[in-house]
Protein backbone atom coordinates (compact mmCIF):
# COMPACT_ATOMS: atom_id res chain seq x y z
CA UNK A 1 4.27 -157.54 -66.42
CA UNK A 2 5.85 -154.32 -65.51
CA UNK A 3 4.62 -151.14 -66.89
CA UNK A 4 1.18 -152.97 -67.94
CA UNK A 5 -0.80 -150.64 -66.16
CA UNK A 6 0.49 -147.22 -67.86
CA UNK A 7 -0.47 -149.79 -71.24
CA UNK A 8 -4.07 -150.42 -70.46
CA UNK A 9 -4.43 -146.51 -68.97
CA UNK A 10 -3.10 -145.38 -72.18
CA UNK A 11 -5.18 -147.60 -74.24
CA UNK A 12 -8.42 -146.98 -72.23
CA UNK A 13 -7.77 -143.13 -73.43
CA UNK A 14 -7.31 -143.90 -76.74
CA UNK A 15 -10.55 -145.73 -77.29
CA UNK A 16 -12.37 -143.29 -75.01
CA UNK A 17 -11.18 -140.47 -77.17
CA UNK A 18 -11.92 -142.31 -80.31
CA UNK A 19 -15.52 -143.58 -79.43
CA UNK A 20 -15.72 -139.43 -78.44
CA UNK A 21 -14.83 -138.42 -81.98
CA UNK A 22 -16.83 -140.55 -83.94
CA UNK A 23 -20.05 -139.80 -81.44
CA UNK A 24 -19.11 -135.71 -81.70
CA UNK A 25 -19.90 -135.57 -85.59
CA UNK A 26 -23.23 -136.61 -84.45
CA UNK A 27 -23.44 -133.76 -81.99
CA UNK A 28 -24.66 -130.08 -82.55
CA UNK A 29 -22.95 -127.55 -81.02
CA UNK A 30 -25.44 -126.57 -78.46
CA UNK A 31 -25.50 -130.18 -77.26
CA UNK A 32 -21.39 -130.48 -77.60
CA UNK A 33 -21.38 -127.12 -74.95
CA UNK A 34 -23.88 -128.41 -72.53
CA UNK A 35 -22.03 -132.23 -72.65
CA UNK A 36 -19.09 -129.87 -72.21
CA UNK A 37 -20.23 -128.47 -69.01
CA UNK A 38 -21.64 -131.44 -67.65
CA UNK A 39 -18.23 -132.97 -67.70
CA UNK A 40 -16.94 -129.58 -66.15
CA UNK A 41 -19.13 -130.21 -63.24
CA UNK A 42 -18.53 -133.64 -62.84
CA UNK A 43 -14.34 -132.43 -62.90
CA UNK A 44 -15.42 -130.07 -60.19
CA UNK A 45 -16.50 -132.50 -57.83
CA UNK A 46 -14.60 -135.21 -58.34
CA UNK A 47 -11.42 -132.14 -57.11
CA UNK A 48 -13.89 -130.96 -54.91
CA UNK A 49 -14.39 -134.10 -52.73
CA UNK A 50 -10.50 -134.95 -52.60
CA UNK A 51 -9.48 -131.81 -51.42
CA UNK A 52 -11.93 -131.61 -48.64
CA UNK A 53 -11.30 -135.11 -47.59
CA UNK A 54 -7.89 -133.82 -47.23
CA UNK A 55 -8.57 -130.75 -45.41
CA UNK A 56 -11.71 -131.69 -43.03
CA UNK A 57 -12.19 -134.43 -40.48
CA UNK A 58 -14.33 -134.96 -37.67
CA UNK A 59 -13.40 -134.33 -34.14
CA UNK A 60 -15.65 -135.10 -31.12
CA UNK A 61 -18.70 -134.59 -33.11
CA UNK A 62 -17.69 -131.39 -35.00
CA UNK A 63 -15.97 -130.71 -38.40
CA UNK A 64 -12.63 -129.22 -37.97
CA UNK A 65 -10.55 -128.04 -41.12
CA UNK A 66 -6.93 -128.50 -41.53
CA UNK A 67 -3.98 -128.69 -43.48
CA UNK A 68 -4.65 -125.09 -44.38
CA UNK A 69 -0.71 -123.78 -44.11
CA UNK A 70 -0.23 -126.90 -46.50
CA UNK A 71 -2.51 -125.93 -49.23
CA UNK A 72 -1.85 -122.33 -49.33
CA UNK A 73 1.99 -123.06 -48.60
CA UNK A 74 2.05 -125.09 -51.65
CA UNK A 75 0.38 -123.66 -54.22
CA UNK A 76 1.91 -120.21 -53.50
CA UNK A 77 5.28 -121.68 -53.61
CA UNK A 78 4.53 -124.11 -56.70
CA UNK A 79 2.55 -121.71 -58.49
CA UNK A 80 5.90 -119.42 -58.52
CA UNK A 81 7.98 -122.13 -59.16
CA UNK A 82 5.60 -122.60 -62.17
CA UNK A 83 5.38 -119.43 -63.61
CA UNK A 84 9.18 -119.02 -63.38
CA UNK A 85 10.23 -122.08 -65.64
CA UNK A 86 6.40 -121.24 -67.47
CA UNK A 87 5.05 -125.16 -67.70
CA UNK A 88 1.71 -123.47 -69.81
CA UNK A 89 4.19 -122.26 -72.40
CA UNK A 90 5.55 -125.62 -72.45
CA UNK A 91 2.40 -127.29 -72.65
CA UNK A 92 1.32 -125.00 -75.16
CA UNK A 93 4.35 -125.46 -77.19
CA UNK A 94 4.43 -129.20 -77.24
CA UNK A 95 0.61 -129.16 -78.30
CA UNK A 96 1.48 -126.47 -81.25
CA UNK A 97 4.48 -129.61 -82.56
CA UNK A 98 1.64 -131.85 -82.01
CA UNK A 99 -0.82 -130.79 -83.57
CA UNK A 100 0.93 -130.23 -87.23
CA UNK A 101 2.82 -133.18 -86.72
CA UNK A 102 -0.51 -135.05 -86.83
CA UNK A 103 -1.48 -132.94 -89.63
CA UNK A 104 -4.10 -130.70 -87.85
CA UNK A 105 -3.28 -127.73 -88.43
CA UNK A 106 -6.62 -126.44 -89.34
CA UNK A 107 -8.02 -127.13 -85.71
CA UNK A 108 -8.00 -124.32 -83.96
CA UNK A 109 -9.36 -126.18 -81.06
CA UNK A 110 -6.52 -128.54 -80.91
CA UNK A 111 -4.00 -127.44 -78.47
CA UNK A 112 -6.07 -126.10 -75.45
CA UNK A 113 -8.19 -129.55 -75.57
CA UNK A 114 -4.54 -131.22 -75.76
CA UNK A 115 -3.31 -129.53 -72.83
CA UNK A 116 -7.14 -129.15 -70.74
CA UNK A 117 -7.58 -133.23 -70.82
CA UNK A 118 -3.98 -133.88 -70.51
CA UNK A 119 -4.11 -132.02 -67.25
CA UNK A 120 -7.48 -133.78 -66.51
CA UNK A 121 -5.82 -137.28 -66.51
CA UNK A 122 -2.14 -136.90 -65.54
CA UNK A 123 -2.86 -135.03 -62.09
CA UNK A 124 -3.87 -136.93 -59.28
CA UNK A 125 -2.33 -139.37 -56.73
CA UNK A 126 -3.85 -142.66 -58.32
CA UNK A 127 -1.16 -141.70 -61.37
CA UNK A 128 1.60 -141.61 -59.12
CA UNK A 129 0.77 -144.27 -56.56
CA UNK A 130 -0.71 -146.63 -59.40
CA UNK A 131 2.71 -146.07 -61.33
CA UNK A 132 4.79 -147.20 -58.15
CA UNK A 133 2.32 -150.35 -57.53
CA UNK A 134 3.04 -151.02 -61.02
CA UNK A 135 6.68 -150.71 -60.90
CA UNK A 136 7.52 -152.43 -57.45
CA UNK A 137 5.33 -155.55 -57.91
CA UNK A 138 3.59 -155.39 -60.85
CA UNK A 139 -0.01 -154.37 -59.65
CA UNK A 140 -1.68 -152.99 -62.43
CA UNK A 141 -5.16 -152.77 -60.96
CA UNK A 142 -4.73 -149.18 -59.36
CA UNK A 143 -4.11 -148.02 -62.91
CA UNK A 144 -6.95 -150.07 -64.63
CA UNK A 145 -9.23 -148.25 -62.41
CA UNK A 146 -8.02 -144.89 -63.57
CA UNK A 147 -8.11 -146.06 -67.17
CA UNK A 148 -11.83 -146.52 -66.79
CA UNK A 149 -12.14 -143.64 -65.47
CA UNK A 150 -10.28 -141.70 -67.86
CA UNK A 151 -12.12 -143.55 -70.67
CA UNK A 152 -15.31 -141.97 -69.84
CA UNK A 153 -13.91 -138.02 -69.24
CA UNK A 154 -11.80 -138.39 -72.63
CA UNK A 155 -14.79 -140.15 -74.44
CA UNK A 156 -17.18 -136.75 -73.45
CA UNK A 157 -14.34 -134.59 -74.00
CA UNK A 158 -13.44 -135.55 -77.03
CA UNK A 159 -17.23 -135.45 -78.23
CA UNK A 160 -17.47 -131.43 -76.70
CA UNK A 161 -13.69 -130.41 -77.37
CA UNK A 162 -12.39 -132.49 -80.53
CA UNK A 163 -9.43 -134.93 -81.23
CA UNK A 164 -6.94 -133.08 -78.99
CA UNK A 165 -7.77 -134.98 -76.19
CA UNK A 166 -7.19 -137.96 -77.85
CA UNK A 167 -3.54 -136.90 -76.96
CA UNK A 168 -3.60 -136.97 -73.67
CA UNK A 169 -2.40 -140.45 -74.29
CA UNK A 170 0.95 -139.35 -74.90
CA UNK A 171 1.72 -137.45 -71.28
CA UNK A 172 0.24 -140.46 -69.62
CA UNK A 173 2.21 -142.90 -71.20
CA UNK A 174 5.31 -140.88 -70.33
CA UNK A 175 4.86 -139.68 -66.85
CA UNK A 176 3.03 -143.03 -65.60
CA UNK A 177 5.56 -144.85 -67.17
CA UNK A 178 8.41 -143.01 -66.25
CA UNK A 179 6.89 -143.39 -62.84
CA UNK A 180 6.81 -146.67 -63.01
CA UNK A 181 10.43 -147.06 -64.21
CA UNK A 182 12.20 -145.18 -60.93
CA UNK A 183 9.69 -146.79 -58.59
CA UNK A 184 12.19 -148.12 -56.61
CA UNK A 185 13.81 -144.59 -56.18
CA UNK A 186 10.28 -142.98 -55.19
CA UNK A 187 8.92 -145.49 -52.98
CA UNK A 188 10.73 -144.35 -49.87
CA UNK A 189 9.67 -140.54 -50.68
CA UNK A 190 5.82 -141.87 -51.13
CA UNK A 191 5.13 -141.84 -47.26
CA UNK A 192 1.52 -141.97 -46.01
CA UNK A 193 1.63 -138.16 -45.24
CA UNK A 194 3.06 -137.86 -48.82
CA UNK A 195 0.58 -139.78 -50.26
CA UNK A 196 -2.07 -137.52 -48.73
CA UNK A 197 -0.94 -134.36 -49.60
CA UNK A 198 -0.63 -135.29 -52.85
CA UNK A 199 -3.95 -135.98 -53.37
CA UNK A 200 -5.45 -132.91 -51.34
CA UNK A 201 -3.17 -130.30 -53.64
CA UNK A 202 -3.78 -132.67 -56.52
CA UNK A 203 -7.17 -132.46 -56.24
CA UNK A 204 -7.33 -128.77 -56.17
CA UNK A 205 -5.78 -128.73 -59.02
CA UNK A 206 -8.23 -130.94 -60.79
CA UNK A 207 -10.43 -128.29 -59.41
CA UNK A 208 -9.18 -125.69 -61.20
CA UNK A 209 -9.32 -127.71 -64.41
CA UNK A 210 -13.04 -127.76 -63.94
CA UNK A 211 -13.46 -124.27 -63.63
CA UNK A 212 -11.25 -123.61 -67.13
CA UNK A 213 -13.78 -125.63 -68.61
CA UNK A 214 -16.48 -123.54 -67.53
CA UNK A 215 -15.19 -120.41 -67.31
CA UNK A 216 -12.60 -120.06 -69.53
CA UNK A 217 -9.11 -119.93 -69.01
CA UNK A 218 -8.84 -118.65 -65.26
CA UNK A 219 -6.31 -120.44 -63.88
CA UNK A 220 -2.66 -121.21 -65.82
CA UNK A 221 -2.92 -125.17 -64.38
CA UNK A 222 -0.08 -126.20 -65.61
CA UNK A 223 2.21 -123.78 -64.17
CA UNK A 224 0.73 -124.50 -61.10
CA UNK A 225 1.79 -128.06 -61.33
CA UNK A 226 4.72 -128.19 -58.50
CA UNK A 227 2.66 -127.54 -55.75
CA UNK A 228 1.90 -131.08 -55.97
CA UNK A 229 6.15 -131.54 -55.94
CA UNK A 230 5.88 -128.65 -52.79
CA UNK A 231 3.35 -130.85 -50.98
CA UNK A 232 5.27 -133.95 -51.04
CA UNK A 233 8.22 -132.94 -49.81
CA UNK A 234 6.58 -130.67 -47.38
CA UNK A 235 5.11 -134.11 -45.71
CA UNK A 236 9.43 -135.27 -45.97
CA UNK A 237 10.60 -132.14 -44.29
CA UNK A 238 7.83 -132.56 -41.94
């Protein structure tokens, strides 16, 4: 079935986030911001190790770095790209209508866990390549994976951040599946090289999600979101 993959991703979140919420009213707050970090750390590294695995290889014995004109390339030119059309605003926006359209007005917390997990589990190359096995020949396993995976970071999440993460959900649901439904369009533009950058800006980008969630707000994410666009096409023009 086509588009099963986004389903089970989508649903994995959902009872991540809700097995989160009912285990956070258990939590103190001291324990909520140390499961918080935790998390953090674990979004760190898991950014951490694809972007190096993009950048570094070994070369008659010795570590060489690369892709280094990429990387910077990109997220200077995203990141301006960003901040012109102002995706955070967006975000932010679309999280304010969400959150008293579910009738939670009174959380204050609402809107940046909306937007911090949403960015958590919508960035990454497994989305996009997942989406396009999904949509070509209905290979939902990719996505299944990531669903697992998200499970787990919106369960502890949820549980540190509150019920905004829960809708996470909906961004998945429309960029996987919206993925999934031009597959045909994007599979030429998914080369290998495209596939690679992806992940390595990606990644970094994940990275910077981790460090939010540590140290505040330090980098505007989403308006740094087409570099990953910029990378791609850099591996086209390339």
């Amino acid at each position: 079935m086509i588009g099963l993959g986004t389903l089970i991703d989508g649903g994995f979140i959902l009872v991540g986030g809700l097995a989160g919420l009912a285990f956070g009213r258990f939590l103190t707050p001291r324990i909520q911001d140390t499961l918080l970090k935790a998390t953090a750390v674990a979004i760190l590294f898991v950014g951490l190790s694809g972007a190096l695995a993009g950048m570094l290889s070994v070369s008659d014995g010795k570590l060489t770095t690369g892709n280094t004109a990429l990387v910077v390339g990109s997220l200077a030119i995203g990141s301006l790209a960003g901040e012109a059309i102002d995706l955070e605003r967006q975000f932010d926006r679309f999280g304010e209508w969400l959150k008293y359209a579910t009738r939670n007005s009174g959380d204050s917390t609402f809107v940046d866990a909306f937007v911090t997990a949403s960015l958590t589990v919508a960035v990454g190359a497994m989305a996009i390549v997942g989406s396009i096995q999904d949509g070509l020949t209905g290979d939902w396993t990719t996505l299944a994976l990531k669903g697992a995976i998200d499970a787990l970071l919106i369960c502890t999440m949820t549980a540190s951040m509150g019920k905004g993460c829960i809708f996470s959900a909906i961004p998945v649901f429309l960029l996987q599946g919206g993925t999934t439904v031009l597959a045909r369009l994007l599979q030429p533009l998914m080369t290998t090289a495209a596939s690679a950058n992806l992940s390595t800006v990606g990644s970094i980008l994940i990275f910077c999600v981790g460090v939010n969630l540590i140290w505040g707000k330090t980098f505007r994410v989403a308006n740094m979101l087409p570099a990953v666009i910029v990378a791609m096409a850099a591996a086209l023009l390339v």
